[in-house]
Structure formats: C-alpha cells, structure tokens
N, C-alpha and C. Protein backbone atom coordinates (compact mmCIF):
# COMPACT_ATOMS: atom_id res chain seq x y z
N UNK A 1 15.28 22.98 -18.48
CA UNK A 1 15.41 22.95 -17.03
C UNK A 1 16.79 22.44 -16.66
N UNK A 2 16.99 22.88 -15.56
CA UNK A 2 18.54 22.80 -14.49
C UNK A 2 18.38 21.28 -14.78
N UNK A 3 19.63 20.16 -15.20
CA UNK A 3 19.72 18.74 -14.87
C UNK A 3 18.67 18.34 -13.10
N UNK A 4 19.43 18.52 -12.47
CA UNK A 4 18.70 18.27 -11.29
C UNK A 4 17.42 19.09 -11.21
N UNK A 5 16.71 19.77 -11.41
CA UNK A 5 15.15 20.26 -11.73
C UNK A 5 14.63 18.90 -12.58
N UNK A 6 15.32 19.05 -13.53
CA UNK A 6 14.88 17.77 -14.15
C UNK A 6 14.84 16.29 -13.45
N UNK A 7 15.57 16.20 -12.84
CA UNK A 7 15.58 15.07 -12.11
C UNK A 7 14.48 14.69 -11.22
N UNK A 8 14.46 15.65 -11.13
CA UNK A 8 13.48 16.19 -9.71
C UNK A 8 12.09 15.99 -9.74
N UNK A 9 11.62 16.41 -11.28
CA UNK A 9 10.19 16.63 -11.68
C UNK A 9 10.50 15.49 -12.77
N UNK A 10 11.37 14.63 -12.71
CA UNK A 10 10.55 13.42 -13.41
C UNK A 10 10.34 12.72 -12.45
N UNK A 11 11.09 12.56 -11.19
CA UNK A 11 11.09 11.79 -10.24
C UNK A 11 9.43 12.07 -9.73
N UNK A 12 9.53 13.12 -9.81
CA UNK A 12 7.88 13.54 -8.84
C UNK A 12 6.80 12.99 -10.09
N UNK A 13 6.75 12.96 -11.15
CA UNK A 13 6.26 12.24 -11.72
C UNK A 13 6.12 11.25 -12.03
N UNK A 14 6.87 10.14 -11.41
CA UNK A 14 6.79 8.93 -11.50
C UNK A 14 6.07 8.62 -10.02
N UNK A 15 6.51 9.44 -9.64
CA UNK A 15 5.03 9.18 -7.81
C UNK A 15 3.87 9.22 -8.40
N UNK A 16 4.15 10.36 -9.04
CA UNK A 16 2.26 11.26 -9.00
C UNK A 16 1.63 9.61 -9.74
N UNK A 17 2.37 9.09 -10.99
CA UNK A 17 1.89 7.83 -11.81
C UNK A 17 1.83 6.63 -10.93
N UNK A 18 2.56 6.64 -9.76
CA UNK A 18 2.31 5.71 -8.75
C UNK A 18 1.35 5.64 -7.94
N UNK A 19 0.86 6.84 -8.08
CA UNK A 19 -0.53 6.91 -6.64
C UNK A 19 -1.63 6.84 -7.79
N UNK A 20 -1.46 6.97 -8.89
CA UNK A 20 -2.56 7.24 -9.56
C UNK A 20 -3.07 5.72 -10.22
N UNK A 21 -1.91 4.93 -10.44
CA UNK A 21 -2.19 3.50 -9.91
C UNK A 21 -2.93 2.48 -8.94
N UNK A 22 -2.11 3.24 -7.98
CA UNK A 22 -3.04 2.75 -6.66
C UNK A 22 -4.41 3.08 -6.42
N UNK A 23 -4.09 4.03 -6.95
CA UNK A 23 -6.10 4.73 -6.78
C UNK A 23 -6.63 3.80 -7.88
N UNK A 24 -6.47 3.72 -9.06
CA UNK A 24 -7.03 2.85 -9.62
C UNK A 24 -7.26 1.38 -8.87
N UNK A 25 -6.12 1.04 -9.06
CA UNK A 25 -5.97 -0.21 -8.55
C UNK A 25 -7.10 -0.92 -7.47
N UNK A 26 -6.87 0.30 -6.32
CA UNK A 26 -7.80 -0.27 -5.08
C UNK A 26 -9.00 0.38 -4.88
N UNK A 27 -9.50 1.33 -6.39
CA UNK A 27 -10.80 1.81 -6.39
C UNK A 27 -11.52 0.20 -7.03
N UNK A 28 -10.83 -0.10 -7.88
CA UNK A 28 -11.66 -1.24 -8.99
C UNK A 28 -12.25 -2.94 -7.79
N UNK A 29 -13.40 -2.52 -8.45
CA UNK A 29 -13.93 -4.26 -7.80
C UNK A 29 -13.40 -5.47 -8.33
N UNK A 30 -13.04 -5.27 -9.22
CA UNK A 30 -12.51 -6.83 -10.33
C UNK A 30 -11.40 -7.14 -9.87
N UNK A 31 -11.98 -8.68 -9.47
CA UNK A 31 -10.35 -9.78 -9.08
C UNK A 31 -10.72 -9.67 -7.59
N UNK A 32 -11.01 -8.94 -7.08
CA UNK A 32 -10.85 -8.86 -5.28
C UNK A 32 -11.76 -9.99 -4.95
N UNK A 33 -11.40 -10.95 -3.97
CA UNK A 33 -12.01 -12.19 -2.93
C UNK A 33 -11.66 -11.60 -2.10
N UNK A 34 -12.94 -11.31 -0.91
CA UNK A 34 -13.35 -11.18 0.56
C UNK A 34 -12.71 -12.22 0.74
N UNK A 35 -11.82 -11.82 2.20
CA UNK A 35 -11.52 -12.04 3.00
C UNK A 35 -12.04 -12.74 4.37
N UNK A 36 -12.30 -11.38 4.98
CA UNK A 36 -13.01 -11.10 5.72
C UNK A 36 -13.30 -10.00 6.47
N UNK A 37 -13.78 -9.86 7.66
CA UNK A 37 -14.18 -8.44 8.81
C UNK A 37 -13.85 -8.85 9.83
N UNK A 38 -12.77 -7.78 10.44
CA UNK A 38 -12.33 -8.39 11.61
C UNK A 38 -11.84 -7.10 12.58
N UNK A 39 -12.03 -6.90 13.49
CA UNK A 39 -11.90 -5.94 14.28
C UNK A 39 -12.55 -4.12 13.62
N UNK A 40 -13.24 -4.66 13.21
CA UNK A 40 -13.94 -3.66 12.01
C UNK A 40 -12.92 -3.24 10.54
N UNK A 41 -12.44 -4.06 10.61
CA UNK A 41 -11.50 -3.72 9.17
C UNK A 41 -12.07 -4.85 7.85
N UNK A 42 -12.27 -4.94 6.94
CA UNK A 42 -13.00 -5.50 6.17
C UNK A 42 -11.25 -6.07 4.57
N UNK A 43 -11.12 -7.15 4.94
CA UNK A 43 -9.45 -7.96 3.64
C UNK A 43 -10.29 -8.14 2.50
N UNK A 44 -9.71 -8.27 1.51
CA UNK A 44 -9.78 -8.52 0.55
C UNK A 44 -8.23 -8.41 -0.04
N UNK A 45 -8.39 -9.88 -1.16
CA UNK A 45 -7.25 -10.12 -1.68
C UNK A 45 -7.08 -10.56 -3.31
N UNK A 46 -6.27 -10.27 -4.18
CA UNK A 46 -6.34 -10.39 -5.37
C UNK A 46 -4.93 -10.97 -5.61
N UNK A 47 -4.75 -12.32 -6.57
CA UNK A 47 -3.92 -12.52 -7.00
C UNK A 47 -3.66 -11.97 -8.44
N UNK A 48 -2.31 -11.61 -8.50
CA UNK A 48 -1.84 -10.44 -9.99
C UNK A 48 -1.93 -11.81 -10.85
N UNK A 49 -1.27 -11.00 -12.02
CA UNK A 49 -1.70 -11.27 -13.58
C UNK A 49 -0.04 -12.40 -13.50
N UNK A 50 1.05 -11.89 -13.03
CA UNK A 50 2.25 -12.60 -12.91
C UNK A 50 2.01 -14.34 -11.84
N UNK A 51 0.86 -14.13 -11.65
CA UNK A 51 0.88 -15.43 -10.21
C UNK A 51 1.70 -15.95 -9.41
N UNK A 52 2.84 -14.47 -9.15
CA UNK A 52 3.75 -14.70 -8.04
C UNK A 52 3.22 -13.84 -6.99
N UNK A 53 1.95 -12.54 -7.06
CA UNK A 53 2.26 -11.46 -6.28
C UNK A 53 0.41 -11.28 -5.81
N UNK A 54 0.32 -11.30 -4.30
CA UNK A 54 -1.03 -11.13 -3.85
C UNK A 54 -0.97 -9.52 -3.65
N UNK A 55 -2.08 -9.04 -4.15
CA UNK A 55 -2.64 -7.58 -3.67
C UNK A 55 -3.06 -7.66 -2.27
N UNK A 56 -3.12 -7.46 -1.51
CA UNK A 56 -4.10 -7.03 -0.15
C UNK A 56 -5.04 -5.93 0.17
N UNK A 57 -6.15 -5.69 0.15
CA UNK A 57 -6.84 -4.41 0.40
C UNK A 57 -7.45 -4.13 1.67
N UNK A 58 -7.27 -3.47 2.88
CA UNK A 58 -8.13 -3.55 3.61
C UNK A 58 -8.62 -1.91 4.09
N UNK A 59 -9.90 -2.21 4.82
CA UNK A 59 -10.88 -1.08 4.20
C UNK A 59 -11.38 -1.01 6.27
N UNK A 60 -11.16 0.49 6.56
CA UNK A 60 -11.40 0.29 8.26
C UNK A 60 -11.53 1.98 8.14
N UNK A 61 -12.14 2.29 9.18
CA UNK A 61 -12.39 3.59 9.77
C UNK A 61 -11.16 4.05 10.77
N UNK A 62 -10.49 5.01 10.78
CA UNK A 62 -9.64 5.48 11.74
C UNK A 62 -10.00 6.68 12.44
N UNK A 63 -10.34 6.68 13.85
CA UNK A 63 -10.81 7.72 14.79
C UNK A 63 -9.60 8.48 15.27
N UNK A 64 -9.44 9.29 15.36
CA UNK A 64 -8.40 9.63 16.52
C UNK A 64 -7.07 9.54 16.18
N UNK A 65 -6.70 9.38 15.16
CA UNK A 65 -5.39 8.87 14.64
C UNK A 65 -4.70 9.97 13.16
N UNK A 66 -4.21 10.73 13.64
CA UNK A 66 -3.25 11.07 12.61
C UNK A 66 -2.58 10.76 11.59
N UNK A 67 -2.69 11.81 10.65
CA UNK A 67 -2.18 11.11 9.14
C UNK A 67 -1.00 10.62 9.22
N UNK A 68 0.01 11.58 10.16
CA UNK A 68 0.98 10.96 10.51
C UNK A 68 1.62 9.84 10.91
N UNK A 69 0.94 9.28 12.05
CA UNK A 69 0.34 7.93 12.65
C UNK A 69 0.34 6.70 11.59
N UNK A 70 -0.60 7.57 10.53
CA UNK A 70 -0.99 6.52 9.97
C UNK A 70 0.10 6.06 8.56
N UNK A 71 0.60 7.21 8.59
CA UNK A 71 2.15 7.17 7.15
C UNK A 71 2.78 6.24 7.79
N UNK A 72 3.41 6.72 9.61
CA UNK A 72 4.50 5.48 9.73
C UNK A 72 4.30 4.06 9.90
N UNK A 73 2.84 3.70 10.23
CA UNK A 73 2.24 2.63 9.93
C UNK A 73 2.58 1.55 8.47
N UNK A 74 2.22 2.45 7.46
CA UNK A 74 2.21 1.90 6.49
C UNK A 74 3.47 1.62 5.97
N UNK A 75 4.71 2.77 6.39
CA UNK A 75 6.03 3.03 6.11
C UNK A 75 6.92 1.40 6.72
N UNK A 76 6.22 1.41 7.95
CA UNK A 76 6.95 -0.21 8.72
C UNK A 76 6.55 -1.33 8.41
N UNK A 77 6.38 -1.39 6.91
CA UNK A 77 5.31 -2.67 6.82
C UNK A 77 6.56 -3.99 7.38
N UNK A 78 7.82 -3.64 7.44
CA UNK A 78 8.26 -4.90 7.68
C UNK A 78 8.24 -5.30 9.40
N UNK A 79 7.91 -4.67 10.23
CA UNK A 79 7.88 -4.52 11.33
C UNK A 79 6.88 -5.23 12.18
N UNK A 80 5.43 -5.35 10.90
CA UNK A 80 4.11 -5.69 11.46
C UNK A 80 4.60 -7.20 12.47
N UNK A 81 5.19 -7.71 12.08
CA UNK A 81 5.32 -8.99 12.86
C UNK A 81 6.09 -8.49 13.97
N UNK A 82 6.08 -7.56 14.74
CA UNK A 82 6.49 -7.53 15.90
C UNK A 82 5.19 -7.39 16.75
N UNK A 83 4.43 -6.77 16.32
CA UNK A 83 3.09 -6.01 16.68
C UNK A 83 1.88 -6.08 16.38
N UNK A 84 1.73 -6.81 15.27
CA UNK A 84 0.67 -6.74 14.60
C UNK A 84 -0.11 -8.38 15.10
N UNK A 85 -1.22 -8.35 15.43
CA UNK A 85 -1.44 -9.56 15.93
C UNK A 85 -1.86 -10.71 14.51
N UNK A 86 -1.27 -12.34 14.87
CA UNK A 86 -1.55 -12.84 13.93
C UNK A 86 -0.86 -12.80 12.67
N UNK A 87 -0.02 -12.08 12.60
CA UNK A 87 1.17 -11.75 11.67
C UNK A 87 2.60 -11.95 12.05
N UNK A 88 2.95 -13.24 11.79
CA UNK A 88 3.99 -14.02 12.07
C UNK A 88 5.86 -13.90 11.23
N UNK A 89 5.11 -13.12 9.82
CA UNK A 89 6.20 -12.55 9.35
C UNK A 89 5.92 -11.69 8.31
N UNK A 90 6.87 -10.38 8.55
CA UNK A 90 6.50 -9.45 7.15
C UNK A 90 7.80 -8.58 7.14
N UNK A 91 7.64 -8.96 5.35
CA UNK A 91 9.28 -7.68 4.78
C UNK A 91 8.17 -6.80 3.41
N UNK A 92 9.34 -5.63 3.43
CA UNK A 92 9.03 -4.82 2.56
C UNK A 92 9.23 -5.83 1.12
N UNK A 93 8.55 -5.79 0.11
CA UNK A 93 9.50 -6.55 -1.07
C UNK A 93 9.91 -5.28 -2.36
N UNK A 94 8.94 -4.50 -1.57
CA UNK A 94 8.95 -3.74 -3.57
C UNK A 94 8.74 -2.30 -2.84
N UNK A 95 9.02 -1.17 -2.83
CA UNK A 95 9.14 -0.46 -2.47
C UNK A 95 8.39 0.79 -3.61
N UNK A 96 6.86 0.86 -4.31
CA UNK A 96 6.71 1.30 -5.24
C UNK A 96 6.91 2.98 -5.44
N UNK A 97 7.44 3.43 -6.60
CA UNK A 97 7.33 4.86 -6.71
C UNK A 97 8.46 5.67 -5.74
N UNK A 98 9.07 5.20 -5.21
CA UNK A 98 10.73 5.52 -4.86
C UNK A 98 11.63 5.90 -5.67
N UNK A 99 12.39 6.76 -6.07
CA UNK A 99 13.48 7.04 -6.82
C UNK A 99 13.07 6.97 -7.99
C-alpha cells in the first residue's frame, strides 16, 4: 500500500482498537461503585489499576437528541464547567484513539 494508505489504515485501526476497548471496558461490571441516580442518569465510578486515573460511567436515556448533539457533547468535555451543573472544573486529559 501507498505510504499514506498506510498511514491511514493503521491509524483507523488504532480507533477501531480504541472503541473496542471502550466497549469492553464499559460493558464489564467489575470494579464499578454506584454512584448514584440523578436526573435519570445513573454514575458509576472505577478507580484504574495505575491509582492515578478514575473511570466514570454514566448510563441515561436520550429523547429527542441527535447523535450529533450528542458527539459535540462528549467532544467538549472541557467545557462542562461552564454548563454543566455542579461541575466546577473540567479539562480534556487524554484524548484516546487520536492520531
């Protein structure tokens, strides 16, 4: 393959191994402590294996709301503290499956 083809389709393969993580990750019950339920959204949180880094999981129904909607949501995580109630400060730290 063309250098850049190559580039291209390893790059996309290091996503595809990134989501396929996450699906693991936030399919599995083990390690997760409830949180709680709160505006119908249901936390749960896991501290990693390094004991510098909390997982967060939260689990809610979305009506009416576009996938779109819901990408740039997740895309601004550093933003939530403008908007997000109860959330006093938030940065991106790790940016997974990028480049």
């Amino acid at each position: 393959a063309h250098p850049t083809t190559r580039a291209r389709l390893e790059n996309l393969n290091r996503r595809v191994a990134a989501c396929h993580e996450a699906f693991r990750l936030l399919a599995s019950h083990d390690g997760w402590t409830y949180a709680q339920t709160h505006f119908g959204v249901t936390t749960h949180y896991r501290i990693e294996e390094d004991d510098k880094s909390l997982t967060v999981r939260l689990q809610g129904e979305l009506r009416g709301c576009s996938v779109f909607d819901q990408l740039a949501v997740l895309r601004e995580a550093d933003l939530y503290s403008l908007w997000a109630p109860f959330v006093k400060n938030s940065s991106i730290v790790k940016e997974v499956g990028s480049g």
